[in-house]
Every structure is written in structure tokens, then in C-alpha cells.
PDB file of N, CA and C in Angstrom:
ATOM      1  N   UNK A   1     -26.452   1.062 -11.957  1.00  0.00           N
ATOM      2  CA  UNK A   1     -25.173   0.551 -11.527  1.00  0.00           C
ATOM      3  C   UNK A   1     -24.466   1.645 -10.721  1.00  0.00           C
ATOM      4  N   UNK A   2     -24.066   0.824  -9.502  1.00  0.00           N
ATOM      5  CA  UNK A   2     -23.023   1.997  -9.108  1.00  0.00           C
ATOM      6  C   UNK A   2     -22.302   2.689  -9.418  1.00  0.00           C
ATOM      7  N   UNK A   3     -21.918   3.984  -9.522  1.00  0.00           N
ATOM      8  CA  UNK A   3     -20.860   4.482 -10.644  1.00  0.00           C
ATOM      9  C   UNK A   3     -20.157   5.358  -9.729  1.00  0.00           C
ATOM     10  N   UNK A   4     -18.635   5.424  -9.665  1.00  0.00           N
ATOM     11  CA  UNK A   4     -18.008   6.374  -9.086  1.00  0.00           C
ATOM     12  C   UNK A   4     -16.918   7.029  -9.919  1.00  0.00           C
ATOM     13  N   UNK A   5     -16.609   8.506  -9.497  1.00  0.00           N
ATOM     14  CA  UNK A   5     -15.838   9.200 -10.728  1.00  0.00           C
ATOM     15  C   UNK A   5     -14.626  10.305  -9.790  1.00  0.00           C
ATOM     16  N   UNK A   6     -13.587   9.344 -10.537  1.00  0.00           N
ATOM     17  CA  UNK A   6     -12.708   9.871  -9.670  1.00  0.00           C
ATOM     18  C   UNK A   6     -11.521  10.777 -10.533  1.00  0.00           C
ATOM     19  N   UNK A   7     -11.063  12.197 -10.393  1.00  0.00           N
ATOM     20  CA  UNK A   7      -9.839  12.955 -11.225  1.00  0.00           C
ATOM     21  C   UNK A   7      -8.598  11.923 -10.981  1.00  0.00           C
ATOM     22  N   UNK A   8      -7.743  11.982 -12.077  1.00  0.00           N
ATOM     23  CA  UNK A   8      -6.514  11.308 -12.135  1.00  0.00           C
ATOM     24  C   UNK A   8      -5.950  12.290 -12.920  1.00  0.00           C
ATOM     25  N   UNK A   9      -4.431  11.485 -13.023  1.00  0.00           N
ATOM     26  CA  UNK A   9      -3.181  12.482 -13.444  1.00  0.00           C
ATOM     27  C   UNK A   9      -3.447  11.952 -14.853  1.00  0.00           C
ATOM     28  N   UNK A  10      -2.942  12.704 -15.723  1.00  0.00           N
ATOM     29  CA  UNK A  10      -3.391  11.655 -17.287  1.00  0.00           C
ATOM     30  C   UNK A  10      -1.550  10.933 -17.289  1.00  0.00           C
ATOM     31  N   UNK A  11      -0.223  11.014 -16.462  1.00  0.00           N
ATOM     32  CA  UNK A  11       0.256   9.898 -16.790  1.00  0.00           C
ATOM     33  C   UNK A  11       0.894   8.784 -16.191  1.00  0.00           C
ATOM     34  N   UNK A  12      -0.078   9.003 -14.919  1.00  0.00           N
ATOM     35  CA  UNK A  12      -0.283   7.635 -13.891  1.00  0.00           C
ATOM     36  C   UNK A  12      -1.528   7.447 -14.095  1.00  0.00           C
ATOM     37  N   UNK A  13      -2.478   6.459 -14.472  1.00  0.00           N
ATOM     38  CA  UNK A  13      -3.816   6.743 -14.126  1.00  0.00           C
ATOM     39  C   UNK A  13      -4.201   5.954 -12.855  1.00  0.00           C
ATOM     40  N   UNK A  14      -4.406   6.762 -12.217  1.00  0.00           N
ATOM     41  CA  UNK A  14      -4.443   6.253 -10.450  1.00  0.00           C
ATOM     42  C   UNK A  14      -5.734   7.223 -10.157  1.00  0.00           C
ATOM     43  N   UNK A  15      -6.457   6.118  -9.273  1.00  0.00           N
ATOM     44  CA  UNK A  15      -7.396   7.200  -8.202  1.00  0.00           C
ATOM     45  C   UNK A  15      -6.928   8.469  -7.782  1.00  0.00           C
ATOM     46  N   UNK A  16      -7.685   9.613  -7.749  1.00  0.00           N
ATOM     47  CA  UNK A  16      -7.529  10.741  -6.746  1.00  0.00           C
ATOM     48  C   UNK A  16      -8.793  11.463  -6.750  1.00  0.00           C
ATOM     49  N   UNK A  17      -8.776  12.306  -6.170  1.00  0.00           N
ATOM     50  CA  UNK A  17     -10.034  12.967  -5.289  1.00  0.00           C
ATOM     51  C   UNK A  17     -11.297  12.417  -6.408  1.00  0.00           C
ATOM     52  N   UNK A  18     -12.088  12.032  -5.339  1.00  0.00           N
ATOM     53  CA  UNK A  18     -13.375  11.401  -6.046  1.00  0.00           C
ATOM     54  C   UNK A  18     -14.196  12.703  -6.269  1.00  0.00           C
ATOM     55  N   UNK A  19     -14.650  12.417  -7.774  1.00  0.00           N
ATOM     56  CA  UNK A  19     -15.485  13.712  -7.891  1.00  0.00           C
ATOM     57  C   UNK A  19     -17.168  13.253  -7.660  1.00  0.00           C
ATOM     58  N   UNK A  20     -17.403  12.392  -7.569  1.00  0.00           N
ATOM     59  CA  UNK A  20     -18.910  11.750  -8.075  1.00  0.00           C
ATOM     60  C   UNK A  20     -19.360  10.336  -7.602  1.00  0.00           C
ATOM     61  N   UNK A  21     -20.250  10.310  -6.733  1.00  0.00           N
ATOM     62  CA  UNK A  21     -20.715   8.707  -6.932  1.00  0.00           C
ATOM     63  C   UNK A  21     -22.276   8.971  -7.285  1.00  0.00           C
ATOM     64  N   UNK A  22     -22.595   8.269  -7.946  1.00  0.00           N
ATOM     65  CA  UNK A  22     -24.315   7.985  -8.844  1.00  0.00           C
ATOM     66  C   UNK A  22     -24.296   6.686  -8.931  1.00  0.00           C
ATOM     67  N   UNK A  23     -26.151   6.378  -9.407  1.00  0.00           N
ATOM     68  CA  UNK A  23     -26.087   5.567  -9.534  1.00  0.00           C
ATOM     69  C   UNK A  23     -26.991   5.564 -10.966  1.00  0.00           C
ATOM     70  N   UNK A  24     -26.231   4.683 -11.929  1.00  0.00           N
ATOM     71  CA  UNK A  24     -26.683   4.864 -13.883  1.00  0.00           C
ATOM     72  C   UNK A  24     -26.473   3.959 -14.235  1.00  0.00           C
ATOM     73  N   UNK A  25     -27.187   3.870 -15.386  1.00  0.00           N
ATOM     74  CA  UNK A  25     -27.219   2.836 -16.334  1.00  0.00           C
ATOM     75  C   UNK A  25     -26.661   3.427 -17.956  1.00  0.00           C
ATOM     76  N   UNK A  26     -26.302   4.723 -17.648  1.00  0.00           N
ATOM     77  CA  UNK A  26     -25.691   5.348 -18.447  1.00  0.00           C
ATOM     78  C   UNK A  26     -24.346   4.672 -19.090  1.00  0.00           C
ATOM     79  N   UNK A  27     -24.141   3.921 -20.598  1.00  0.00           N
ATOM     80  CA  UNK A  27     -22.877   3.455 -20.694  1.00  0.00           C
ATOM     81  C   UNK A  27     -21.603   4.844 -21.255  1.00  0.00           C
ATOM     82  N   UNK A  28     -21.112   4.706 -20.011  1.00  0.00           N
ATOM     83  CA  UNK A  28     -19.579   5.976 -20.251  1.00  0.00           C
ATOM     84  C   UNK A  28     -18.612   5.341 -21.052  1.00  0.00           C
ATOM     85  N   UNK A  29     -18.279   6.156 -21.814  1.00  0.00           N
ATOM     86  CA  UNK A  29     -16.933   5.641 -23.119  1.00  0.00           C
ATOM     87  C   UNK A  29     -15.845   6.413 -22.321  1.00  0.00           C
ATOM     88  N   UNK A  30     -14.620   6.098 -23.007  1.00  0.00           N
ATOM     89  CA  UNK A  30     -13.350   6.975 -23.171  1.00  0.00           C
ATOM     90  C   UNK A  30     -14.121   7.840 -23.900  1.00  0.00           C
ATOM     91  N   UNK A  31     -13.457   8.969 -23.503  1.00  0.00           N
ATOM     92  CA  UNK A  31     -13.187  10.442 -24.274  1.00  0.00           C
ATOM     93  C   UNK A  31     -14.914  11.119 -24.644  1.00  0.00           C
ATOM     94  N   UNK A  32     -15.239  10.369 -23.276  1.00  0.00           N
ATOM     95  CA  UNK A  32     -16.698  11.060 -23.293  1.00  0.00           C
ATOM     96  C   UNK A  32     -16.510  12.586 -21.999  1.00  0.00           C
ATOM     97  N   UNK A  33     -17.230  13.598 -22.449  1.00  0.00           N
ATOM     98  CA  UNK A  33     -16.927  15.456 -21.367  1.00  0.00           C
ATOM     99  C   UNK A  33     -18.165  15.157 -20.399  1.00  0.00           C
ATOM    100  N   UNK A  34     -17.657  15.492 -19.312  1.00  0.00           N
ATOM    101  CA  UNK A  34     -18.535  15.125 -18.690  1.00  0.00           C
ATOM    102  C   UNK A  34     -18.375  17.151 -17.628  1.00  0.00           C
ATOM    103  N   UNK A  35     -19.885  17.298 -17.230  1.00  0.00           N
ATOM    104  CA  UNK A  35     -19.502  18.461 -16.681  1.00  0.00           C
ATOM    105  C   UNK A  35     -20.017  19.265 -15.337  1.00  0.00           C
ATOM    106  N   UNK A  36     -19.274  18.875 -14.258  1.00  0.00           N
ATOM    107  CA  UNK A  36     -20.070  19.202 -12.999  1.00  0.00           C
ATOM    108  C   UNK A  36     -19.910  20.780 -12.472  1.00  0.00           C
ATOM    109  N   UNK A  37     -21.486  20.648 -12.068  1.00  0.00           N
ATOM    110  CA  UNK A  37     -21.952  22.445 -12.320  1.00  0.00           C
ATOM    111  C   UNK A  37     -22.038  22.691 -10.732  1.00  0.00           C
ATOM    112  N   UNK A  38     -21.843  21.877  -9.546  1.00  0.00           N
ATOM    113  CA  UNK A  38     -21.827  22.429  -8.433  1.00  0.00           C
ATOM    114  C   UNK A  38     -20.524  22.696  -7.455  1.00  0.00           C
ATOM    115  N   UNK A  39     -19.477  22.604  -8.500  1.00  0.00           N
ATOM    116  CA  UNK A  39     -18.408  22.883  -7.721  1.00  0.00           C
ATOM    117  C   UNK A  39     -18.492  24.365  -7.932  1.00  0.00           C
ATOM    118  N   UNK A  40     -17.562  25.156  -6.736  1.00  0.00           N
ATOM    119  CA  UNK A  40     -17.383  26.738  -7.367  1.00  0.00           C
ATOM    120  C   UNK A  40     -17.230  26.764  -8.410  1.00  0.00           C
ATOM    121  N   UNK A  41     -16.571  26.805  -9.371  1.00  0.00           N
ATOM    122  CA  UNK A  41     -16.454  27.018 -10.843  1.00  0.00           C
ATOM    123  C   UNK A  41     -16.905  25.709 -11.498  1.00  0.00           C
ATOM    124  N   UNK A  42     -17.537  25.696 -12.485  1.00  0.00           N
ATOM    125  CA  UNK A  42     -17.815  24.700 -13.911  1.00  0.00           C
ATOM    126  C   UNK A  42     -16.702  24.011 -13.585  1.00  0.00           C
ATOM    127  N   UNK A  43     -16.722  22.378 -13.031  1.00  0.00           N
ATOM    128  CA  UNK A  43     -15.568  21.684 -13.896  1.00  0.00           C
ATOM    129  C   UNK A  43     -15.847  20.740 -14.879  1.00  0.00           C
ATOM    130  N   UNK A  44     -14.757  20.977 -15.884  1.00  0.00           N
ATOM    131  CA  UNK A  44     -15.015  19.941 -17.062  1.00  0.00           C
ATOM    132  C   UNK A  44     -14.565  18.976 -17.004  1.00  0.00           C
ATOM    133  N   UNK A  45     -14.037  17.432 -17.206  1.00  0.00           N
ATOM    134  CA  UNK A  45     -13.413  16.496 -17.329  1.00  0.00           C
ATOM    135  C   UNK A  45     -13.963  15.543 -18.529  1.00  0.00           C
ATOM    136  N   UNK A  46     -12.686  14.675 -19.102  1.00  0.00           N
ATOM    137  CA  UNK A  46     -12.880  13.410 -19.913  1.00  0.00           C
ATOM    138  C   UNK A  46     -12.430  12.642 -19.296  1.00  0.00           C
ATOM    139  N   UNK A  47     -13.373  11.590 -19.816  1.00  0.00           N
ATOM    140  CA  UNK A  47     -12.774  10.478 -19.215  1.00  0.00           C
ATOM    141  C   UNK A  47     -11.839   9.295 -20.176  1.00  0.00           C
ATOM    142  N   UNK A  48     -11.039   9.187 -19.808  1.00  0.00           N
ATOM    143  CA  UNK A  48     -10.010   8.474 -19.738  1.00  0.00           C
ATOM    144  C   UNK A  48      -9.492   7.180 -19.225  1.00  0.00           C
ATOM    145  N   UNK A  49     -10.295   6.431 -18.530  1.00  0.00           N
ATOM    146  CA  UNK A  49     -10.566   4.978 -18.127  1.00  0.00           C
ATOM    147  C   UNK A  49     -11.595   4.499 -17.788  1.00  0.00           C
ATOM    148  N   UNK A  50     -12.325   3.262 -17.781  1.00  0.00           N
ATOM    149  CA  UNK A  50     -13.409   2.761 -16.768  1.00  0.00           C
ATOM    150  C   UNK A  50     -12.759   1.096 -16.393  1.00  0.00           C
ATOM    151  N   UNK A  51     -12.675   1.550 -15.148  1.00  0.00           N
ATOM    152  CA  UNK A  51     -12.942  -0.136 -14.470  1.00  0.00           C
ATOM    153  C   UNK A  51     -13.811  -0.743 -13.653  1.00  0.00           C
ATOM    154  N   UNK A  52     -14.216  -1.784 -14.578  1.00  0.00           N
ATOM    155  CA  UNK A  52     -15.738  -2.521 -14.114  1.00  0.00           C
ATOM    156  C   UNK A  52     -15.187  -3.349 -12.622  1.00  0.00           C
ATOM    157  N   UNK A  53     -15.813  -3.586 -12.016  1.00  0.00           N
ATOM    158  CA  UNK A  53     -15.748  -4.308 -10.834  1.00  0.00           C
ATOM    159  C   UNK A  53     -16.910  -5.426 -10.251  1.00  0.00           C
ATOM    160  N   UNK A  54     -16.749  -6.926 -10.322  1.00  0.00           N
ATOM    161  CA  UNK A  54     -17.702  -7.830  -9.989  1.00  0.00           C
ATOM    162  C   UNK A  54     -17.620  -8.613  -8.751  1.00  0.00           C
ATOM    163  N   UNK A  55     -18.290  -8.455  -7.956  1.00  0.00           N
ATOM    164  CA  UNK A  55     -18.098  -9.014  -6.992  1.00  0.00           C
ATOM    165  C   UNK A  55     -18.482 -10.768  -6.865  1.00  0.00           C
ATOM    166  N   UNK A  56     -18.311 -11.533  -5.979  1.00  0.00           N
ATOM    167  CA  UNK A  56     -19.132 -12.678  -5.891  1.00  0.00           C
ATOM    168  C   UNK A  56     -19.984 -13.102  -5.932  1.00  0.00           C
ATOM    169  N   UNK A  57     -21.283 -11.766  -5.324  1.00  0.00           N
ATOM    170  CA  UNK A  57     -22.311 -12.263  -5.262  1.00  0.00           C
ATOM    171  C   UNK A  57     -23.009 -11.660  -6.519  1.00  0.00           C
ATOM    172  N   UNK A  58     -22.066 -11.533  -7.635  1.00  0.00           N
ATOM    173  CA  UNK A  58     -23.028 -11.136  -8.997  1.00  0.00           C
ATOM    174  C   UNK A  58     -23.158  -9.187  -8.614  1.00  0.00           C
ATOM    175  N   UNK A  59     -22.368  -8.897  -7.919  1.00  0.00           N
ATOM    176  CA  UNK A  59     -22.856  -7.298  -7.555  1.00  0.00           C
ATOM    177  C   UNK A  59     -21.758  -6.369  -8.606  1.00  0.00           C
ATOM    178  N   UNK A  60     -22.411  -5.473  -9.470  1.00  0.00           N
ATOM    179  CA  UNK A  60     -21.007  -5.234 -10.570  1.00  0.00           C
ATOM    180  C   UNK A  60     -21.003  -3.502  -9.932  1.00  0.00           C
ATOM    181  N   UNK A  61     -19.886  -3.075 -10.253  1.00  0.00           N
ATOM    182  CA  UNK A  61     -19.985  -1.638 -10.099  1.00  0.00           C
ATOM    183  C   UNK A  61     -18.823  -1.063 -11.230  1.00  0.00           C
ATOM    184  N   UNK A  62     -18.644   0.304 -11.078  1.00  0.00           N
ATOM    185  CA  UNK A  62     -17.260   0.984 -11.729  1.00  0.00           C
ATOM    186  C   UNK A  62     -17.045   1.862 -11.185  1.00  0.00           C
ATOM    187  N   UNK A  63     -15.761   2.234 -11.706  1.00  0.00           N
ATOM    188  CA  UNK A  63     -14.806   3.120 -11.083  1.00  0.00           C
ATOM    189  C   UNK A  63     -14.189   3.832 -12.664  1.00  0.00           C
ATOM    190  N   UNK A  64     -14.693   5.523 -12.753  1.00  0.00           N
ATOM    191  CA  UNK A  64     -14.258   5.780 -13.850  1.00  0.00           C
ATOM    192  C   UNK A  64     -13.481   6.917 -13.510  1.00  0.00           C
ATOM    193  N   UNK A  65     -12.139   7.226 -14.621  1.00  0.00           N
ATOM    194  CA  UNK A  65     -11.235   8.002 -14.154  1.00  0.00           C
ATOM    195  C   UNK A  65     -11.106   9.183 -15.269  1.00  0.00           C
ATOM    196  N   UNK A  66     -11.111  10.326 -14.329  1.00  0.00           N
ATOM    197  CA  UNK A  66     -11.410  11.267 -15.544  1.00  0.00           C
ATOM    198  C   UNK A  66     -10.067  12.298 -15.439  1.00  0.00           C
ATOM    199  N   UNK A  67      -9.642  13.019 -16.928  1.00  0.00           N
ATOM    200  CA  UNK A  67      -8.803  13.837 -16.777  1.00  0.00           C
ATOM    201  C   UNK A  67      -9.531  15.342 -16.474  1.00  0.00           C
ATOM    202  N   UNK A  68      -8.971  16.152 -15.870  1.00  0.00           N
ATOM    203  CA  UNK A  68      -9.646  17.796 -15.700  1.00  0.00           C
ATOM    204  C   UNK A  68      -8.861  18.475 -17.031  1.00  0.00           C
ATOM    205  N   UNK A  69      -9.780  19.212 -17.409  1.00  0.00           N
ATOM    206  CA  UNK A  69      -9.547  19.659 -18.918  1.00  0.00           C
ATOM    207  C   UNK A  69      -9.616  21.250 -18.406  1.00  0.00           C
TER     208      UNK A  69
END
């Protein structure tokens, strides 16, 4: 499944800078650490929302929103 991972504020939760698009079958929870090793420094984030998205023609994707810890 398409998966995209985007930092948010933890008290708007709104899109902002996309950190990630993959593609998984991995199921992401709330308050799962997730940890990307190719930015200059280690960043850590939880996540803090997922919204599924279905299109018409049966095409599903998400959009998950993570806090930086």
C-alpha cells in the first residue's frame, strides 16, 4: 500500500514537510517510533494519526502523521 509520512505539529494535526513515501503492507498504529537514519542526524518520530484514503476505483492509500520526538 502506498504509504506516505508526513511531520505535524502535535496541536493542529495538519500535513507538513513530508518525511517518507513507501510502499508497505506494514500495519502502523498510533504511538508506534518510527526512525529515519538518512537525514543528517537520526530522526525519531511517533506517530500520532493515520488517514486511510479510497479512491473509486478500489485504489486505497494513507497518509500518516508523525510527531518529531
Amino acid at each position: 500500500m502506498k504509504t506516505e509520512i508526513f511531520e505535524s505539529d502535535p496541536f493542529t494535526p495538519q500535513k507538513g514537510r513530508r518525511l517518507a513515501t513507501l510502499a508497505s503492507e506494514y500495519r502502523f498504529e498510533k504511538g508506534d517510533e518510527l526512525f529515519f537514519d538518512d537525514e543528517p542526524e537520526r530522526l525519531k518520530v511517533r506517530i500520532i494519526g493515520i488517514r486511510m484514503h479510497v479512491k473509486a476505483n478500489g485504489d486505497i492509500y494513507r497518509d500518516i502523521l508523525a510527531l518529531k520526538l
